[in-house]
Protein backbone atom coordinates (compact mmCIF):
# COMPACT_ATOMS: atom_id res chain seq x y z
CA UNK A 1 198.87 74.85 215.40
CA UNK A 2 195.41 74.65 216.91
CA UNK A 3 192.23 76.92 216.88
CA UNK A 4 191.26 77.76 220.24
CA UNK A 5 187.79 79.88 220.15
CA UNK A 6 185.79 80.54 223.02
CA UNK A 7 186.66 77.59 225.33
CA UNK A 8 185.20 77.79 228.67
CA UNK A 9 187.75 75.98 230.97
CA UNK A 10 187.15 74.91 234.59
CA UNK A 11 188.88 78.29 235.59
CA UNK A 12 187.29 80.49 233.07
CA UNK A 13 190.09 80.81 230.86
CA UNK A 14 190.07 80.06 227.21
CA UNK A 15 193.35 78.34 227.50
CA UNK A 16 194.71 77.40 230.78
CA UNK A 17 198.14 75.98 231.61
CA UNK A 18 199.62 75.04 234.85
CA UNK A 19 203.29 73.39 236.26
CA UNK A 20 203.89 72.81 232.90
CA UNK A 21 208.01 72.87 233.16
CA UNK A 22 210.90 71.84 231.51
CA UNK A 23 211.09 73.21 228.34
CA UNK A 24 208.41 73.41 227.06
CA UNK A 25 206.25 74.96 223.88
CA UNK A 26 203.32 77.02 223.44
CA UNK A 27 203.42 78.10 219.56
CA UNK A 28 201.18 78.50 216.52
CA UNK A 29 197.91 78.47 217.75
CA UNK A 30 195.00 80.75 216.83
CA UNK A 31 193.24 81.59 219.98
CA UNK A 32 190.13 83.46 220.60
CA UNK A 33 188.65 84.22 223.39
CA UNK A 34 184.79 85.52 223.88
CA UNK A 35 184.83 87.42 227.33
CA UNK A 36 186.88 84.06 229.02
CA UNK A 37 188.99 85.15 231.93
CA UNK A 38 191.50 85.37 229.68
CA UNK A 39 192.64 84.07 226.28
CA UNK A 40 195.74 82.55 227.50
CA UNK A 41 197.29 81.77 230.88
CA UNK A 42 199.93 80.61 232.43
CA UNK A 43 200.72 79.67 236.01
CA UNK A 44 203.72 77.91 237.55
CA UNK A 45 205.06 77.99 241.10
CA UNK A 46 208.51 79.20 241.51
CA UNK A 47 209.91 75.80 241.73
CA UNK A 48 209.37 75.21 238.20
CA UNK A 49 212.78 75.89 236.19
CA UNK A 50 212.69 74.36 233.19
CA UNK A 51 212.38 77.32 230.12
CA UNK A 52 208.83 77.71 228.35
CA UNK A 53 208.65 79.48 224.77
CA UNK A 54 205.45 81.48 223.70
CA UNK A 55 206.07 81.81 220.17
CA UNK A 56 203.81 82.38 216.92
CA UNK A 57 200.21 82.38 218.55
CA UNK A 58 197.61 84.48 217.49
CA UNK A 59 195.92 85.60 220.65
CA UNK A 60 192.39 87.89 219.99
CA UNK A 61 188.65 89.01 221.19
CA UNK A 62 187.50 90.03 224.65
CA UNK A 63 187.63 89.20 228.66
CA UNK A 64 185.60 89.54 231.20
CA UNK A 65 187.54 90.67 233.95
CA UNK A 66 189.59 93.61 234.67
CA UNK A 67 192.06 91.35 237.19
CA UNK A 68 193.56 89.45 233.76
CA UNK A 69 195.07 90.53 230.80
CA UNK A 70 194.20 88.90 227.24
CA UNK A 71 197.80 86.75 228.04
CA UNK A 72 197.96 86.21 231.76
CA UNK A 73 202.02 85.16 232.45
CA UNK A 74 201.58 84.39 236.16
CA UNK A 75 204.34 83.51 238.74
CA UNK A 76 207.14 81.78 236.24
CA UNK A 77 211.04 82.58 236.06
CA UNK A 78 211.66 81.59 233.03
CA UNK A 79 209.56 82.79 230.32
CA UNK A 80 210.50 83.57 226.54
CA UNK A 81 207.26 85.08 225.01
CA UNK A 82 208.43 85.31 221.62
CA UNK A 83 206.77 86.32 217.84
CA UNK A 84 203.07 86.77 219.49
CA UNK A 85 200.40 88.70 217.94
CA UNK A 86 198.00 90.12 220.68
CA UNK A 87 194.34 91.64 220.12
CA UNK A 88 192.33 93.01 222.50
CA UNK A 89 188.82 94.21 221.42
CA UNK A 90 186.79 96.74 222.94
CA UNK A 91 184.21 95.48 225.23
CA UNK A 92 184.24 98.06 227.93
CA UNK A 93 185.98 96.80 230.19
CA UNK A 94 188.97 98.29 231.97
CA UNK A 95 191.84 95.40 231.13
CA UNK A 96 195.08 95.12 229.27
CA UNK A 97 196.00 92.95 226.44
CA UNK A 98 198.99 91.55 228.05
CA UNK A 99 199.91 90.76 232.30
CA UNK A 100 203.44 89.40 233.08
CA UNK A 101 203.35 88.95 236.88
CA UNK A 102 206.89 88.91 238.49
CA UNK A 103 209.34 86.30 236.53
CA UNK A 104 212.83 86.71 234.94
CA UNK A 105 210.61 87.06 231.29
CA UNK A 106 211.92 87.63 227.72
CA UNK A 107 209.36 89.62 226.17
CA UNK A 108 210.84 90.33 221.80
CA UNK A 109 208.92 90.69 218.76
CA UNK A 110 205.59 91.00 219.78
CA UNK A 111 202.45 92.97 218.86
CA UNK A 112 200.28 94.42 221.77
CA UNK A 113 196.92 95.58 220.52
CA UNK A 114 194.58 96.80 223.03
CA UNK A 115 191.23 98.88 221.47
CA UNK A 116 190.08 99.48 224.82
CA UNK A 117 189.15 103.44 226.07
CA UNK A 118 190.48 102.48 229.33
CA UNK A 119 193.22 100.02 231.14
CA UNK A 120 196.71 99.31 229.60
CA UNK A 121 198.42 97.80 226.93
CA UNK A 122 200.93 96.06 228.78
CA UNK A 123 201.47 95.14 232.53
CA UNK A 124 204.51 94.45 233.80
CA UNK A 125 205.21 94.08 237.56
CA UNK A 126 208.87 93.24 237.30
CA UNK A 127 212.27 91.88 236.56
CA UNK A 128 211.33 91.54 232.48
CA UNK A 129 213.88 92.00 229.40
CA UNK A 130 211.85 93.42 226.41
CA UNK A 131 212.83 94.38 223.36
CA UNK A 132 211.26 95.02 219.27
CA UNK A 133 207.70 94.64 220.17
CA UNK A 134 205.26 96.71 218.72
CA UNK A 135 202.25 98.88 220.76
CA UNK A 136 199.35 100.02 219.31
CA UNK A 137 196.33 100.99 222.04
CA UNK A 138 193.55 103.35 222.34
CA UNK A 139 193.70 102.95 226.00
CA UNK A 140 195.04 106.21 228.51
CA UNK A 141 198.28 103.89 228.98
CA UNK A 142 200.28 102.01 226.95
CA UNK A 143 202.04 100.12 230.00
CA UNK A 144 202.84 99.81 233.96
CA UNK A 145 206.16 99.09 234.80
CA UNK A 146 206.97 97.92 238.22
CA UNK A 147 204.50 100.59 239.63
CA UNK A 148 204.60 103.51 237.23
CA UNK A 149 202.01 104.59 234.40
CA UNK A 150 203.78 105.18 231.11
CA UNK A 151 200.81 107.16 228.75
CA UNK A 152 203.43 107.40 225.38
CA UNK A 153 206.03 105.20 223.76
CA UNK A 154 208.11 107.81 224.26
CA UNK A 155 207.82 107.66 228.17
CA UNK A 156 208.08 104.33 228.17
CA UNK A 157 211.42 103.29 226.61
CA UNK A 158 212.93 106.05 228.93
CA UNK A 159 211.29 105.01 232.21
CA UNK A 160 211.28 101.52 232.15
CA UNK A 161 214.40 100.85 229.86
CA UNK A 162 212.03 98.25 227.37
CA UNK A 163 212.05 98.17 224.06
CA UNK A 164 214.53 100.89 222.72
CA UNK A 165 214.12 98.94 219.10
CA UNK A 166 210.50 99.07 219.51
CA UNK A 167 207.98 100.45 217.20
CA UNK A 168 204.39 102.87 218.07
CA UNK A 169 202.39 101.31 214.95
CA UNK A 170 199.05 100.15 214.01
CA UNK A 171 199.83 96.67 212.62
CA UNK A 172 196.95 96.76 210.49
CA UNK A 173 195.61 93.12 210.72
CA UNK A 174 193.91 91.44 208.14
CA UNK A 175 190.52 91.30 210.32
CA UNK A 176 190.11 91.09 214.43
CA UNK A 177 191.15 87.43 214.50
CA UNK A 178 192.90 86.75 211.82
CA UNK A 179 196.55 88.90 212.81
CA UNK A 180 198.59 88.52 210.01
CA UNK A 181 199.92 92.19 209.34
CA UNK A 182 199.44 94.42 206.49
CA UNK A 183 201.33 97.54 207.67
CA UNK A 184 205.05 97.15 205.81
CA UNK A 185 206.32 99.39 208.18
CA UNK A 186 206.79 96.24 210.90
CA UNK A 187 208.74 94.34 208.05
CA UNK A 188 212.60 93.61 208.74
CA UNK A 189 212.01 95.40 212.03
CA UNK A 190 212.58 92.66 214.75
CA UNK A 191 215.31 91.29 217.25
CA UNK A 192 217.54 88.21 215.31
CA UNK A 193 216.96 85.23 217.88
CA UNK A 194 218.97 82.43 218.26
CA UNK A 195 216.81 79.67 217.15
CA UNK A 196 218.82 76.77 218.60
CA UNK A 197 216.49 74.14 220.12
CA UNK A 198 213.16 76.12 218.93
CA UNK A 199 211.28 76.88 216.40
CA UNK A 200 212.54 78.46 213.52
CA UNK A 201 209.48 79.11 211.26
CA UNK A 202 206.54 81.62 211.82
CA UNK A 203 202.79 81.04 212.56
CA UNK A 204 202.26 79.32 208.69
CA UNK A 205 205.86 77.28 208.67
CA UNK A 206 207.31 79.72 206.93
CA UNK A 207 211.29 80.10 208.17
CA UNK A 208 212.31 83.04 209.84
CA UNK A 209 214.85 85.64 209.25
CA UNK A 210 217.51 84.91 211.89
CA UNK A 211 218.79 88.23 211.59
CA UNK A 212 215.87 90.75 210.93
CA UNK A 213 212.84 88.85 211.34
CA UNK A 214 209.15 90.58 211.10
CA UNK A 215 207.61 91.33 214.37
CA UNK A 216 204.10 89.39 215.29
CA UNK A 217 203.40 85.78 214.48
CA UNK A 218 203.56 86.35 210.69
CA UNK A 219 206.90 86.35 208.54
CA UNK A 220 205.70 88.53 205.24
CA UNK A 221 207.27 90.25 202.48
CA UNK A 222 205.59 93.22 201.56
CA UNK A 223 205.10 94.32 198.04
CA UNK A 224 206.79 97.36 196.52
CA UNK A 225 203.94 99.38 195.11
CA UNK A 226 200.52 98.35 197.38
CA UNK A 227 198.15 100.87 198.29
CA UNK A 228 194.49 100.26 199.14
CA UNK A 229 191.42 101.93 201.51
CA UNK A 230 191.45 100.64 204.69
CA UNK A 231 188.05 101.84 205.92
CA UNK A 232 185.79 104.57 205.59
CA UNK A 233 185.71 106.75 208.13
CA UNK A 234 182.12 108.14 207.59
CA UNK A 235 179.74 107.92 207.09
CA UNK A 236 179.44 104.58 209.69
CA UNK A 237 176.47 102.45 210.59
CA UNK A 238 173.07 104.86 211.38
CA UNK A 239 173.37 108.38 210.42
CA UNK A 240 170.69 111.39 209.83
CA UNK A 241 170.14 111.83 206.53
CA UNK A 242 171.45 115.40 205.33
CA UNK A 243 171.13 117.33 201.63
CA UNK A 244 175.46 117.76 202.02
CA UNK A 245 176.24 114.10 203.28
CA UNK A 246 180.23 114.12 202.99
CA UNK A 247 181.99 110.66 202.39
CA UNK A 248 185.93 110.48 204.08
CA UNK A 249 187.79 107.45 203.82
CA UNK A 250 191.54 105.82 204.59
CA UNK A 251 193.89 105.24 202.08
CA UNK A 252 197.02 102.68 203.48
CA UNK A 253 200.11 102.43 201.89
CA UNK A 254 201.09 98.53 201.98
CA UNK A 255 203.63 98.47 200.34
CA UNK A 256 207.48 99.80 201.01
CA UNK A 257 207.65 101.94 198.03
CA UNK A 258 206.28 105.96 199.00
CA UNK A 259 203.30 106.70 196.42
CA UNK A 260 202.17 110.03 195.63
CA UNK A 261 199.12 110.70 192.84
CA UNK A 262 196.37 108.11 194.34
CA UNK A 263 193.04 107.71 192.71
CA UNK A 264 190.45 107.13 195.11
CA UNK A 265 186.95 106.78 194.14
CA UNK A 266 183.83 105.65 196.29
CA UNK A 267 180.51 103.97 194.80
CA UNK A 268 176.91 104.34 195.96
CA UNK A 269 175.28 100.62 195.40
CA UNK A 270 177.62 100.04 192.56
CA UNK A 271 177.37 103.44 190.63
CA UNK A 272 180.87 105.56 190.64
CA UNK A 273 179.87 108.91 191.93
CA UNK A 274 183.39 110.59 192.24
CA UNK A 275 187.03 110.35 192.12
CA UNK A 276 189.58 112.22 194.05
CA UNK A 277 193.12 111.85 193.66
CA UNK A 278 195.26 111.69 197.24
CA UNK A 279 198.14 113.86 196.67
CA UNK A 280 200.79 112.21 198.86
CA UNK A 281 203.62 111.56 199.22
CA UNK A 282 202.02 108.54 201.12
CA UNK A 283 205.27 106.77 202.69
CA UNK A 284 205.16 102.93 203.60
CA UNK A 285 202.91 101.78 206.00
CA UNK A 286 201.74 105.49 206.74
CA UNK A 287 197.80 106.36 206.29
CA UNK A 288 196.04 109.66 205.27
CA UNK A 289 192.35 110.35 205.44
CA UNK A 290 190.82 111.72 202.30
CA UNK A 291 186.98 113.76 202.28
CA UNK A 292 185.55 113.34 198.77
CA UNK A 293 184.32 117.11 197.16
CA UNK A 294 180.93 115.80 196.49
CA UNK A 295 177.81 117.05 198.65
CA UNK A 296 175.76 113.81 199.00
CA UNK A 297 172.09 113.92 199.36
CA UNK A 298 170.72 111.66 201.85
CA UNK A 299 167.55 113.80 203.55
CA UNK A 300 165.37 111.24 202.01
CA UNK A 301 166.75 108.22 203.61
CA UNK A 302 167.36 104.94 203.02
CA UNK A 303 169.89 102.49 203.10
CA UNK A 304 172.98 102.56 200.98
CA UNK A 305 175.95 100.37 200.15
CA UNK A 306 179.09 102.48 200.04
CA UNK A 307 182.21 101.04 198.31
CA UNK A 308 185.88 103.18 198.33
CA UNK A 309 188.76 102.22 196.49
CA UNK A 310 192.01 102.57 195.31
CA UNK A 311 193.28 102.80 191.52
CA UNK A 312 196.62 103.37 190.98
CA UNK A 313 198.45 102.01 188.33
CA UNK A 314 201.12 100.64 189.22
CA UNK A 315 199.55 98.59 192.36
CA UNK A 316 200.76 94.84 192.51
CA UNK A 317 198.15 93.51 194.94
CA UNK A 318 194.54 94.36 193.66
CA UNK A 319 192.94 92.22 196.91
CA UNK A 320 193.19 94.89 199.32
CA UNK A 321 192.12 97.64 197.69
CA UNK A 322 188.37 97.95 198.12
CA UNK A 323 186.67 98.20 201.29
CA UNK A 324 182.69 98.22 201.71
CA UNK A 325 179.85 99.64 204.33
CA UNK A 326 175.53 99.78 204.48
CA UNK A 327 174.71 102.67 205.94
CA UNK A 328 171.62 103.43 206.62
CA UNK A 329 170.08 107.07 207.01
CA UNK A 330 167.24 108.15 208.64
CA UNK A 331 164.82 110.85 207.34
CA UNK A 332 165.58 114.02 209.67
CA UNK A 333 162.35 115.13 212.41
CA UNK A 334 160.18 118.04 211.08
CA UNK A 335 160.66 119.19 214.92
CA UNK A 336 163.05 121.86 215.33
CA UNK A 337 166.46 122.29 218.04
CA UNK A 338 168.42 124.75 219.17
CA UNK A 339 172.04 124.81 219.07
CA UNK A 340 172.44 122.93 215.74
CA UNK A 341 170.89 119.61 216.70
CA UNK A 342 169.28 117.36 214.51
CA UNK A 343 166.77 114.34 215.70
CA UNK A 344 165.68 111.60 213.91
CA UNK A 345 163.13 108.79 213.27
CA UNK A 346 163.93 106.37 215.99
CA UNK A 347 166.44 109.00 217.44
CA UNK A 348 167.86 109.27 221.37
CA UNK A 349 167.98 112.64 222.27
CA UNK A 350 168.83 114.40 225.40
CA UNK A 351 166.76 117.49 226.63
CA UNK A 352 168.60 120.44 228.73
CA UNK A 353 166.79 123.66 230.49
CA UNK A 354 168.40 126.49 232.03
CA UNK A 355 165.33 126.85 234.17
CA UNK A 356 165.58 125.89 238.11
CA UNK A 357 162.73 123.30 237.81
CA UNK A 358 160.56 122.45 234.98
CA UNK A 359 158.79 119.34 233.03
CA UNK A 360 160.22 116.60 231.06
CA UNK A 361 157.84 115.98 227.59
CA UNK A 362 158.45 112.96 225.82
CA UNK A 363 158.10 113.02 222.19
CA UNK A 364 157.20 109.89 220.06
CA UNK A 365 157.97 109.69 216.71
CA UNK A 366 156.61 107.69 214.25
């Protein structure tokens, strides 16, 4: 396949196909689009008959326009969108990750990903058969069907008959581009396609099940005991220092074996500072959050590099088990607030009166 990164086309898109007919592929690319139109459309005229498969792409990153989706199916009859992985990153914009615009589609074994606060996952005007595709979204909606809003999974598959196989899980991909999936829970759990006439194999050649395939553009077989933190939850990027800094993190269960017992630990610039154990049972492909019992003190500042991970004994797959973050912390303001607020160095703060008029003082802190 090809790697498509932020292509400007004539049109705007990233990649842009028209009247392409008669049976035709789109399949094992890698695209990524940096606020294109869209990462991938498609436009033929009615007239067009001949069958087009979407299989095996990677489709990630951002767009610029609220009017596309990341995947932009416009105006075809004969669509088989099949084995995609779809990303949508947060950019603020109000858009959804995928757009099939009227069309007798075929929509199986997909994963829609859209991190946007606002817009929808999916976007479907009509006249679409979809089945075993995965939704994940941390937009108000995860699709529109033929003019209705559907906010939960659960609404969905009852109102607009779609994906009664389908699964409500974060895929967990290896990083925003790169989709293959880490969550086990997606493994075995797609449609068996006939594969006469296309392509049999996933995104890296490997062959696919042809009776309980993996959803997304990656074929994988999970290991049985795999567990690993995913991220740490706080603290993130700039904080205010504090003398009872608490550390939380996510532990992930890779594998498809349940684990109970976990020892997690987290680092401050290489030096263990504690060890928890997660008391489970963690089932496969579930996540728990886990708060350290240490009181870290940070009121002095400075910047930090936090490392969390995983040690349990009987893990096969070491690679995934550490995750890392700088964070740096600002020394608190000597200047006092009501209501619980702290302010520091370099801080934005907002200032509130209950009186009818008064004066705005702007303080400077250096």
């Amino acid at each position: 396949g090809n790697i498509v990164k932020n292509n400007a086309s004539r049109v705007g898109h990233c990649v842009y196909l028209k009247n392409i007919g008669d049976t035709n592929s789109v399949a094992g690319n890698n695209i990524i689009s940096n606020n294109n139109l869209s990462g991938l459309s498609i436009y033929n005229p009615y007239s067009m008959q001949g069958a087009i498969f979407i299989m095996n792409n990677m489709i990630s990153g951002t767009i610029s326009s609220s009017k596309y989706g990341l995947v932009d199916v416009s105006y075809d009859r004969n669509i088989n969108f099949y084995f995609n992985s779809i990303n949508l990153l947060d950019n603020g914009i109000s858009s959804c990750a995928t757009k099939f615009v009227y069309g007798n589609c075929r929509i199986f074994n997909n994963i829609f990903v859209n991190q946007n606060k606002s817009g929808y996952n999916v976007y479907y005007y009509a006249s679409v058969k979809a089945d075993n595709n995965d939704f994940y979204y941390q937009c108000p909606y995860l699709g529109w069907y033929a003019g209705t809003d559907y906010a939960t999974f659960k609404d969905w598959k009852s109102g607009s008959k779609c994906d009664g196989g389908g699964n409500n899980l974060d895929p967990k991909f290896k990083s925003t581009s790169d989709l293959h999936v880490l969550n086990s829970g997606l493994n075995n759990k797609g449609r068996g396609i006939k594969y006469t006439g296309i392509i049999p194999t996933d995104f890296d050649g490997d062959p696919r099940s042809t009776t309980t395939p993996d959803i997304g553009a990656d074929e994988f077989t999970p290991k049985y005991n795999d567990v690993g933190v995913d991220s740490i939850l706080s603290p993130s990027g700039i904080e205010c220092g504090d003398s009872q800094t608490l550390v939380t993190v996510r532990v992930t269960n890779y594998g498809t074996a349940s684990q109970s017992k976990i020892p997690v630990s987290f680092a401050i610039n290489g030096k263990v500072v504690r060890t928890d154990t997660l008391a489970g049972p963690l089932n496969p492909g579930v996540d728990s959050a886990l708060t350290f019992k240490y009181k870290w003190n940070t009121y002095t500042g400075g910047a930090y590099l936090i490392s969390a991970f995983t040690s349990l004994t009987i893990d096969s797959n070491k690679i995934n088990d550490t995750v890392q973050r700088v964070v740096d912390f600002n020394v608190p303001s000597s200047i006092k607030f009501t209501k619980g607020v702290k302010a520091c160095a370099m801080g934005n703060y907002k200032l509130y009166s209950a009186a009818t008029s008064f004066h705005v003082i702007f303080f400077l802190f250096v």
